[in-house]
Protein backbone atom coordinates (compact mmCIF):
# COMPACT_ATOMS: atom_id res chain seq x y z
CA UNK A 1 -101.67 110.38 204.19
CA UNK A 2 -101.84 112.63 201.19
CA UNK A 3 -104.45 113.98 199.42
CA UNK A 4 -104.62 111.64 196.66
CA UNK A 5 -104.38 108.81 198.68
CA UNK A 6 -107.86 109.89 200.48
CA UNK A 7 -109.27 110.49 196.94
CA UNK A 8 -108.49 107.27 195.85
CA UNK A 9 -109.90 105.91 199.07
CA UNK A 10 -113.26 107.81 199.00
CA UNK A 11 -113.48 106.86 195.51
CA UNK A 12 -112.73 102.99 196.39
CA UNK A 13 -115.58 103.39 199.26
CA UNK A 14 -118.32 105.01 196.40
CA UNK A 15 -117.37 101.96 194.08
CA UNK A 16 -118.44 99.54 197.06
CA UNK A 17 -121.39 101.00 197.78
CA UNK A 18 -122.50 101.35 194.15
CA UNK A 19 -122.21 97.93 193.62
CA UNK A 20 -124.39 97.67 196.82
CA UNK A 21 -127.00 99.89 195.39
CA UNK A 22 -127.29 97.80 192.20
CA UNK A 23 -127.28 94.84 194.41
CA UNK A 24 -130.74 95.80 195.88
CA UNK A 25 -132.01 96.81 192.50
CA UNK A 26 -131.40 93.30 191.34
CA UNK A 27 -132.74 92.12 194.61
CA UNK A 28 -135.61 94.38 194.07
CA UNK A 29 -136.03 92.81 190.05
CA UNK A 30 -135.72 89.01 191.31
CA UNK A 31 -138.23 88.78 194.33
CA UNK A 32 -140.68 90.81 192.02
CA UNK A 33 -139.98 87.62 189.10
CA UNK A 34 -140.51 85.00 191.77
CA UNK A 35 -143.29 86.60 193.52
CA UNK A 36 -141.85 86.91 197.10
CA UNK A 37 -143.34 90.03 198.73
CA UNK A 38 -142.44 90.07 202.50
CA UNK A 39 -138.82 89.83 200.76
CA UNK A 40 -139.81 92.71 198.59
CA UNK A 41 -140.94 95.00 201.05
CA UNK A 42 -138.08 94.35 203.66
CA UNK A 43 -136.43 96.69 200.71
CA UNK A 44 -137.94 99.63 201.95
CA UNK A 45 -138.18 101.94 204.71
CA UNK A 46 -140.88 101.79 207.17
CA UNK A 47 -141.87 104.97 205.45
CA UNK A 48 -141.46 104.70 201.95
CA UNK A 49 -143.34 106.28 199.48
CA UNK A 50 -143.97 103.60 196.10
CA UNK A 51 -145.60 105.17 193.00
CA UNK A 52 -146.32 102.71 189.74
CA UNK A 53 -148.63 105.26 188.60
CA UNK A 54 -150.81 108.30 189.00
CA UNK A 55 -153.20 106.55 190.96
CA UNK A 56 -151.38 103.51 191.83
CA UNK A 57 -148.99 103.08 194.43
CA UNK A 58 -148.52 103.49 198.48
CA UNK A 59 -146.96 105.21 201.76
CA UNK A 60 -145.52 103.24 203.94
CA UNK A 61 -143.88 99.79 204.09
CA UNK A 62 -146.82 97.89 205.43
CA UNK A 63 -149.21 99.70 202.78
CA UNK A 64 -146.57 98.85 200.24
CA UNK A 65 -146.82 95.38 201.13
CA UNK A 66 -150.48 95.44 201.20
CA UNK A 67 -150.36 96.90 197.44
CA UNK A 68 -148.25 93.44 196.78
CA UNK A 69 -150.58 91.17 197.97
CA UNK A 70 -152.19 89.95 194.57
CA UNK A 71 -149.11 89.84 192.12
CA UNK A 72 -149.23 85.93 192.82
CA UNK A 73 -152.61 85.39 191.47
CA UNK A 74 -152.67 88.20 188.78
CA UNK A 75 -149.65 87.43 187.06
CA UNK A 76 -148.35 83.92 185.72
CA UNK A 77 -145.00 84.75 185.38
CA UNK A 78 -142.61 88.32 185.10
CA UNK A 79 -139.28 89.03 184.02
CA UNK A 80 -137.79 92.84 185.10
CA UNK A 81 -134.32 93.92 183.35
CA UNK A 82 -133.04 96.87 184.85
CA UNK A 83 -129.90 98.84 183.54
CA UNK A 84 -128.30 101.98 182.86
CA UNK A 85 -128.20 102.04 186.62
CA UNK A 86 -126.73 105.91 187.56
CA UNK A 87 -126.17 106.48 191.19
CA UNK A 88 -125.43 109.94 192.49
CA UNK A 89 -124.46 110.11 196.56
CA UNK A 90 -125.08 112.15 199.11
CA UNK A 91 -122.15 113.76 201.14
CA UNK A 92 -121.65 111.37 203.63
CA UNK A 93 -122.36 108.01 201.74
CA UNK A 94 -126.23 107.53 203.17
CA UNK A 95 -127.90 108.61 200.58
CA UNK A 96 -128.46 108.38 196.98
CA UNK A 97 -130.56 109.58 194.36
CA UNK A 98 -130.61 106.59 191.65
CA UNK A 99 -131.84 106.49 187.88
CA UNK A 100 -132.36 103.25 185.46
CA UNK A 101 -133.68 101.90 182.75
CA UNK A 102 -136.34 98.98 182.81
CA UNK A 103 -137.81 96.57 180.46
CA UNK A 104 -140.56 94.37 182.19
CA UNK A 105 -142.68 91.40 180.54
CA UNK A 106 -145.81 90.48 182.17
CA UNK A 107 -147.57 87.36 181.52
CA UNK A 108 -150.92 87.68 182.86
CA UNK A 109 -153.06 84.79 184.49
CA UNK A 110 -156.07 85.44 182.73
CA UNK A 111 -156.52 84.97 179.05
CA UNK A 112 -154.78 88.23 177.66
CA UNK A 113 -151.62 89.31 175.54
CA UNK A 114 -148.46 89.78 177.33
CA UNK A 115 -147.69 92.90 178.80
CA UNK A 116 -144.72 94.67 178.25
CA UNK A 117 -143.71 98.05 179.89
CA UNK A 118 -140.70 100.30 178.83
CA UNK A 119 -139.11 102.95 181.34
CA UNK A 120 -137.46 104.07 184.34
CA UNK A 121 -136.85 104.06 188.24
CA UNK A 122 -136.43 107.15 189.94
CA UNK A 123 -135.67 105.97 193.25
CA UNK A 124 -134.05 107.87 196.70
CA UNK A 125 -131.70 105.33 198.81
CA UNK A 126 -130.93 105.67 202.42
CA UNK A 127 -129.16 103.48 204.75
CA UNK A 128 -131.01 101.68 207.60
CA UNK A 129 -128.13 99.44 210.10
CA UNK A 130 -125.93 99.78 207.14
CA UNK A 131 -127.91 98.24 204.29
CA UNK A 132 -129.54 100.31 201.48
CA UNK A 133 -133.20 100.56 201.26
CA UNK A 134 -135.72 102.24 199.34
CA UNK A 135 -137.29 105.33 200.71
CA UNK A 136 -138.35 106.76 197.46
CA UNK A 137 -139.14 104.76 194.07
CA UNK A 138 -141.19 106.06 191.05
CA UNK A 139 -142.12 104.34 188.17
CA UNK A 140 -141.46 106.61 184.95
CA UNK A 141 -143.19 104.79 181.46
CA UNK A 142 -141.66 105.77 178.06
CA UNK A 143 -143.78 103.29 176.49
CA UNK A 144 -146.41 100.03 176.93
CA UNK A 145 -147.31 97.06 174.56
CA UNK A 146 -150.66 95.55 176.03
CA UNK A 147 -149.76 96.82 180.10
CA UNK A 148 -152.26 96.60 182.34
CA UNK A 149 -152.07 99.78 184.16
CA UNK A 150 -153.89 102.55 181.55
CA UNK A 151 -152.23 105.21 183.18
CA UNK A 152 -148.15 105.70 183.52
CA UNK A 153 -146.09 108.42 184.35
CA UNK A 154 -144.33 109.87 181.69
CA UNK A 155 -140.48 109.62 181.65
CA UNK A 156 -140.55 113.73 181.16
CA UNK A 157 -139.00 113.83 178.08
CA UNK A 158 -138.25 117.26 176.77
């Protein structure tokens, strides 16, 4: 086998398991929308680290899960777009270090404006039994229209 032959198949095996890493973004996006949080938290490691703001997030899967407890009562309805979705790998194909854009609507269930929130993930992937999970995932904001959360973390924008 020559060398560009094994280029061509590394390069084959990153394209798969890109399309595997947006896969659980997506995932990620659509059990957030329909409000399924055991499904949500089966994303992540057992030891994850989750941070939605300065003050707001969790360590650990089952204090993740915990954090997700009220989204069914506090929100009527969501809708998260994610894109711009750049994933950088780690040597061997286990890891990645993944960037994206995110537009989020919130409609809340008490009487309030919709909230919108403008930003990024910053997230660190790892396989667990060959599936991608989320060990790492930080919310970045670059902006908020009427967003519940008062504090964000900035996107770091020089």
């Amino acid at each position: 086998m020559t060398t560009t032959q094994k280029s061509s198949e590394a390069l084959v095996a990153e394209l798969v398991e890109t399309e595997k890493v947006h896969r659980l973004l997506f995932d990620y996006a659509f059990h957030l929308d329909m409000n399924h949080p055991d499904e949500i938290a089966a994303l992540f490691t057992e030891d994850c680290y989750v941070a939605y703001g300065p003050n707001f997030g969790a360590e650990g899967r089952a204090a993740y899960r915990e954090t997700l407890s009220g989204i069914g009562s506090f929100f009527a309805a969501t809708s998260h777009h994610v894109s711009n979705i750049v994933v950088d790998f780690g040597d061997d194909l286990s890891t990645a270090t993944v960037r994206s854009v995110l537009y989020a609507w919130h409609k809340y269930t008490k009487d309030r404006p919709d909230g919108h929130f403008f930003g990024q993930y910053h997230d660190e992937l790892v396989k667990v039994d060959g599936e991608w999970r989320f060990a790492r995932r930080e919310l970045r904001a670059s902006g908020v229209v009427d967003f519940h959360v008062k504090q964000q973390i900035p996107i770091g924008r020089g």
